[in-house]
Protein backbone atom coordinates (compact mmCIF):
# COMPACT_ATOMS: atom_id res chain seq x y z
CA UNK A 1 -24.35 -10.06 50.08
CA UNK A 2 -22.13 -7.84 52.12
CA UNK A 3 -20.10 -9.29 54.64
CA UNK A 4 -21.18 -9.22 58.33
CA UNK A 5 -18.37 -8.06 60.74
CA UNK A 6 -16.74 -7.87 64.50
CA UNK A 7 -13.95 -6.68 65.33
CA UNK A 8 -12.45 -5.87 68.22
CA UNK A 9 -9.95 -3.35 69.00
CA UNK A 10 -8.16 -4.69 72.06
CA UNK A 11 -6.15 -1.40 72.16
CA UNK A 12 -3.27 -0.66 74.65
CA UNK A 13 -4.58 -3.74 76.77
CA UNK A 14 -3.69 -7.50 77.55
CA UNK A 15 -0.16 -8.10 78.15
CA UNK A 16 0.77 -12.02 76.33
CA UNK A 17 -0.19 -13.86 79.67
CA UNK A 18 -3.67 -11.75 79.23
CA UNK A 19 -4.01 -12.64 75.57
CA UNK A 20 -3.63 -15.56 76.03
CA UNK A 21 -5.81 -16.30 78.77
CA UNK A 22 -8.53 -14.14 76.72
CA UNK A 23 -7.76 -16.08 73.19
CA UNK A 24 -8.24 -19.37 74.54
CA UNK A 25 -11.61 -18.22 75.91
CA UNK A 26 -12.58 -16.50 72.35
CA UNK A 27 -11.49 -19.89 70.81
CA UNK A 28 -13.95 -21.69 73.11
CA UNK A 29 -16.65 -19.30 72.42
CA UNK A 30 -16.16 -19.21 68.07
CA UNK A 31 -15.21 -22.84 67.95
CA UNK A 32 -17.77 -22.94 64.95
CA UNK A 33 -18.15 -20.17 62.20
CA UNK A 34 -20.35 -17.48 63.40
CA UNK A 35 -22.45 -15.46 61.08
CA UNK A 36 -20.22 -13.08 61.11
CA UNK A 37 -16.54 -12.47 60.28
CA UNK A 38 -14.40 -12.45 63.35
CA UNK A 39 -11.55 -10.13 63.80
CA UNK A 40 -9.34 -9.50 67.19
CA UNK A 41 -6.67 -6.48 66.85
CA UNK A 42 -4.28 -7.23 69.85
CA UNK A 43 -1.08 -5.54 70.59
CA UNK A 44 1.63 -5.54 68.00
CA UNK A 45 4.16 -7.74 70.71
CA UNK A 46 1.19 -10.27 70.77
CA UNK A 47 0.30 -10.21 67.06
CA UNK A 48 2.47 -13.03 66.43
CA UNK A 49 1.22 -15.15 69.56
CA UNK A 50 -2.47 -14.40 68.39
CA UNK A 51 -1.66 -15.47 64.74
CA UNK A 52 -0.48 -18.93 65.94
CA UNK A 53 -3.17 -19.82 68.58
CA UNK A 54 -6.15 -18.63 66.42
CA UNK A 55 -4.77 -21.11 63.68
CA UNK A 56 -7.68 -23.40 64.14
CA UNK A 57 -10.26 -21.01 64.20
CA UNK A 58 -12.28 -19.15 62.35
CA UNK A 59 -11.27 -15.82 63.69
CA UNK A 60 -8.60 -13.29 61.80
CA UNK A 61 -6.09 -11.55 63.35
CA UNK A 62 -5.58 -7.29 62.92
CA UNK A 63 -2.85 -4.61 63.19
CA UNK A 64 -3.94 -1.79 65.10
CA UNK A 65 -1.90 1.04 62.64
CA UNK A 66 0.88 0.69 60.58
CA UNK A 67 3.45 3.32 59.12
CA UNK A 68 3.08 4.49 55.39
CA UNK A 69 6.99 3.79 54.58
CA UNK A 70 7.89 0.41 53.70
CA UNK A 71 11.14 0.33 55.45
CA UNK A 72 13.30 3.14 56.89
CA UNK A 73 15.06 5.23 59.89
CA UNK A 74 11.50 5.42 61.72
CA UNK A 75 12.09 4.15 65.26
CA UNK A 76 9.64 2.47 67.28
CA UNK A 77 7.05 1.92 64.11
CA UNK A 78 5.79 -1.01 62.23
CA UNK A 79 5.96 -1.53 58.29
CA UNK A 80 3.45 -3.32 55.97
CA UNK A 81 5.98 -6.31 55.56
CA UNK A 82 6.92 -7.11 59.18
CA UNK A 83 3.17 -7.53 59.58
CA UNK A 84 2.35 -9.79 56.86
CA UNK A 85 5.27 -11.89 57.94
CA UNK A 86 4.02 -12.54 61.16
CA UNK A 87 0.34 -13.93 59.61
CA UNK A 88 -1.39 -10.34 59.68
CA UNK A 89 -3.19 -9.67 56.71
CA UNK A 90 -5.68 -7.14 58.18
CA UNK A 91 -4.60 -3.61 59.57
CA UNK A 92 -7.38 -0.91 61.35
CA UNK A 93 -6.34 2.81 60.06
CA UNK A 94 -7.22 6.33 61.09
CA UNK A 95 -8.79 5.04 64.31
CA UNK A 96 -10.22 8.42 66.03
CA UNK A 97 -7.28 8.09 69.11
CA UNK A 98 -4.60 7.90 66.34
CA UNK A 99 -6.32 11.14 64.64
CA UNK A 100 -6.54 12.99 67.97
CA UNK A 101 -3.09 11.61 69.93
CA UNK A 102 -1.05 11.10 67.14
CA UNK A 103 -1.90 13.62 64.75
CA UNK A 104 -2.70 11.34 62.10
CA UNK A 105 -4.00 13.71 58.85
CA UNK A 106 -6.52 12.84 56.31
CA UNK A 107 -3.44 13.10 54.08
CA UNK A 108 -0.63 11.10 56.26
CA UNK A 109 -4.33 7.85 56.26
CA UNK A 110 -4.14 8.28 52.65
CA UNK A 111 -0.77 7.47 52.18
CA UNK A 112 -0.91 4.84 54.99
CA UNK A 113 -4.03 3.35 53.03
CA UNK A 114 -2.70 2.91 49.64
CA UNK A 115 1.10 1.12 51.14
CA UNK A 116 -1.56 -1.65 53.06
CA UNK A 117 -3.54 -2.14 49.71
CA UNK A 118 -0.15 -2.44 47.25
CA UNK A 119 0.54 -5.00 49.61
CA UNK A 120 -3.19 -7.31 49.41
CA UNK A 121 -4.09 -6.21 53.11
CA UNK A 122 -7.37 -5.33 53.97
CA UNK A 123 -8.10 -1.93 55.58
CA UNK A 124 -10.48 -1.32 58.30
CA UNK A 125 -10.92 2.65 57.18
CA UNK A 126 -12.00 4.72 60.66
CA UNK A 127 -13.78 8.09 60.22
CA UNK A 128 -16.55 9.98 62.23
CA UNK A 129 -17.37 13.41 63.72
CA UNK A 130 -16.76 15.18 67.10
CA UNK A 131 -19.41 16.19 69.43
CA UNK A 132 -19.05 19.88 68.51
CA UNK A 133 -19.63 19.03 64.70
CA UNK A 134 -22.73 16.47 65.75
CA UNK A 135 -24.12 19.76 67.53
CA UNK A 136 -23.65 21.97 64.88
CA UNK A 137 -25.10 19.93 62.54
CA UNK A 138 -21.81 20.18 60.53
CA UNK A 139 -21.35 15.66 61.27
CA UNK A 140 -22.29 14.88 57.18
CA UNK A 141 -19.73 17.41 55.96
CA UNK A 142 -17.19 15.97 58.49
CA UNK A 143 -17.82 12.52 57.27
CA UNK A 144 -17.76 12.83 53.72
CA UNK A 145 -14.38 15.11 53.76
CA UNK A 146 -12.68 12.24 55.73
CA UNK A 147 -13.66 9.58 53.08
CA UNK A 148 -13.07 11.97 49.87
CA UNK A 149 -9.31 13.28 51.52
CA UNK A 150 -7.77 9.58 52.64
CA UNK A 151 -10.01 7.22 49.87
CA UNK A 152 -11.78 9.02 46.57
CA UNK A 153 -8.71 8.65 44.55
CA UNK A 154 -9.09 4.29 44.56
CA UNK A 155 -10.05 2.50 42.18
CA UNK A 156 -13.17 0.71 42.18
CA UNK A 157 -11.20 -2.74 42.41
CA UNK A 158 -9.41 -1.06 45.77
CA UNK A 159 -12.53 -1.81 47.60
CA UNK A 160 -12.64 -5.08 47.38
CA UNK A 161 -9.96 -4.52 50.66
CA UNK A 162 -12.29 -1.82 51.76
CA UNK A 163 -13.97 -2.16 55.00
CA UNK A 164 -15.78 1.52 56.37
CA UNK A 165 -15.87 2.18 60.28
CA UNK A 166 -17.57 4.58 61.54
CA UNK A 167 -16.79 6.12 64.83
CA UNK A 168 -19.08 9.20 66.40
CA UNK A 169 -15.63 10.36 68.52
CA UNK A 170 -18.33 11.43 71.04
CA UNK A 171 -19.57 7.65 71.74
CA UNK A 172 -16.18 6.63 72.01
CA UNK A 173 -15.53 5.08 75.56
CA UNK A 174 -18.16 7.56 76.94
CA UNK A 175 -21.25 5.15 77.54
CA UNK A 176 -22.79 7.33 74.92
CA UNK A 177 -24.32 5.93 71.70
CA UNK A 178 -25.94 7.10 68.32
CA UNK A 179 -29.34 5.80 68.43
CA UNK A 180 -29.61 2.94 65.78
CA UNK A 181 -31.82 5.81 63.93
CA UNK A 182 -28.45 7.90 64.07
CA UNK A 183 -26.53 5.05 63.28
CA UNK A 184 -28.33 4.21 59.94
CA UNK A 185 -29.26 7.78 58.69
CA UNK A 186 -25.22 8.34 58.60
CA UNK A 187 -24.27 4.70 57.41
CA UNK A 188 -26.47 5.27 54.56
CA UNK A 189 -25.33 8.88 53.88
CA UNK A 190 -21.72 7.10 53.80
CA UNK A 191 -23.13 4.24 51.49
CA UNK A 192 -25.03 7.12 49.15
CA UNK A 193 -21.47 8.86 49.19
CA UNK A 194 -19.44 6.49 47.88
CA UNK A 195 -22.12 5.41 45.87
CA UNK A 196 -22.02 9.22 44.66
CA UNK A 197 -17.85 9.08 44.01
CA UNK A 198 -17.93 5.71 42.43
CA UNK A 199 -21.30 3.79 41.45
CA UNK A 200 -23.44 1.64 43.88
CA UNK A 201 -21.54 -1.47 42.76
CA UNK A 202 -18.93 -0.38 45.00
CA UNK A 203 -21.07 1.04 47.37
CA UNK A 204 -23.53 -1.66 47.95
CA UNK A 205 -20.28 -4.51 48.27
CA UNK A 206 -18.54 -2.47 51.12
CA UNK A 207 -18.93 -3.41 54.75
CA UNK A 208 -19.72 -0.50 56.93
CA UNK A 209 -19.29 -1.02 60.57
CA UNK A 210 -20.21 0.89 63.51
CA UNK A 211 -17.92 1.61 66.13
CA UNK A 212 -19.17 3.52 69.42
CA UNK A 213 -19.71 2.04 72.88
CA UNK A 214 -21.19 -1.10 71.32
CA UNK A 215 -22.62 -3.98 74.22
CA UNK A 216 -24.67 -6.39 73.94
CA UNK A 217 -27.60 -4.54 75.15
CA UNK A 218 -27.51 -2.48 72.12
CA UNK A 219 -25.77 -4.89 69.12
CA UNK A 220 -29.00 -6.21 68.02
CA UNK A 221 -30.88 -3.32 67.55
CA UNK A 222 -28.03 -1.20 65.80
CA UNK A 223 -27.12 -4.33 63.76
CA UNK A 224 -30.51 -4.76 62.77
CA UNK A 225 -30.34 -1.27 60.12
CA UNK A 226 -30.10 -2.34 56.66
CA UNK A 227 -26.97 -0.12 56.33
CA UNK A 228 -24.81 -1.34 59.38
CA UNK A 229 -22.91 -4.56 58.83
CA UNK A 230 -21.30 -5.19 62.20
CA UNK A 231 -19.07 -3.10 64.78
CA UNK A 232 -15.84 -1.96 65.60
CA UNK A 233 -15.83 -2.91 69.33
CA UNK A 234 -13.97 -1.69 71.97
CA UNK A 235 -14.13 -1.86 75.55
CA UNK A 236 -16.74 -5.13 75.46
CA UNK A 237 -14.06 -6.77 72.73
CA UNK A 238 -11.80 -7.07 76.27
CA UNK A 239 -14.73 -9.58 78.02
CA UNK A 240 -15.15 -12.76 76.10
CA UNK A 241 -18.28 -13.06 76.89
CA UNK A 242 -19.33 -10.00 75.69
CA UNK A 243 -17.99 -9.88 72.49
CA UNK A 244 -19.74 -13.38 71.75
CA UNK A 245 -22.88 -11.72 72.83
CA UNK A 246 -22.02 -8.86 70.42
CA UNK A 247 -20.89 -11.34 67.57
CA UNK A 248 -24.20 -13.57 68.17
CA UNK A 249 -26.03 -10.11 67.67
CA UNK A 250 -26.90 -11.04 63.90
């Protein structure tokens, strides 16, 4: 059975007092295991912090990027190593900001992929179309060159650190949202592809999460399709109570 997911991506939010405040409130709401596997990305000055006070708990902690090099003359980036020596064993790549702000390549994710899994983490793998491609009807051929560019060239034992995201850039902190209809037509188009690439071993054992303007008004119903196995949250990952609500969804 696949493994059920939330996480949340706290992004460029919560300075330590913050975390802290909103940690001890997650604790309070996951102080038993919830059907689902728990995962907070926090800043990488609170990563530590988080590591220590979710000790007790049943929640992980993740990286919110990570640079391909393991070690070098690259100023102001973070390296496979200083994470797992601070606890982290989980790191979210080729979130749709990163692609867009950063100009983060299919090519630069695939490198940045296979330096996390030489080193046991697991990868929360982000992918998913602009507005103009969902219009044009060009959102399939989007997906599936993302996944083939940054991920065909695994092996099937690579998975097992494989977890899929997929973000629709154009439900992304805009209130939008794909209809859970939308949301499972493309999750199992994603499942079918890798299915495709490497046999439905691999594709029926990966996680694929949904990540667009989840709340809990909506978690239920999207989490509900066969195909979608939790969310990458955002904005609702920031209030406690909604990210319970979210988590509870299953």
């Amino acid at each position: 059975m696949r493994t059920k997911i939330v996480a949340g991506n706290w992004k460029m939010n919560k300075n330590l007092a913050e975390t802290g405040v909103l940690l001890s409130e997650l604790k309070t709401k996951f102080k038993e295991s919830s059907e689902a596997k728990i995962i907070v990305a926090p800043t990488f000055t609170n990563l530590y912090y988080a590591f220590e006070e979710l000790r007790d708990v049943d929640i992980d902690v993740a990286a919110q990027n990570m640079h391909q090099s393991e070690s070098g003359a690259f100023t102001g980036e973070i390296s496979v190593d200083m994470l797992k020596s601070v606890g982290v064993n989980v790191v979210i790549l080729g979130h749709s900001e990163r692609r867009a702000y950063f100009g983060e390549t299919d090519e630069l994710l695939e490198e940045k992929v296979n330096t996390a899994l030489k080193h046991d983490m697991t990868v929360i793998f982000c992918f998913g179309e602009e507005l103009e491609d969902r219009k044009s009807g060009n959102h399939f051929n989007v997906v599936e060159s993302q996944l083939k560019n940054a991920l065909f060239k695994l092996d099937n034992k690579a998975w097992d650190n494989i977890v899929l995201a997929y973000e629709p850039v154009w439900a992304i902190g805009t209130g939008e949202t794909a209809s859970p209809e939308q949301a499972q037509e493309m999750h199992a188009f994603i499942r079918k592809t890798i299915g495709d690439a490497f046999n439905t071993e691999v594709s029926e054992q990966v996680s694929i999460l949904y990540g667009g303007s989840v709340k809990p008004t909506n978690a239920k119903e999207i989490f509900a399709k066969p195909d979608v196995d939790g969310g990458l949250i955002g904005g609702a990952a920031l209030d406690p109570e909604s990210f319970a609500a979210i988590a509870n969804s299953f």
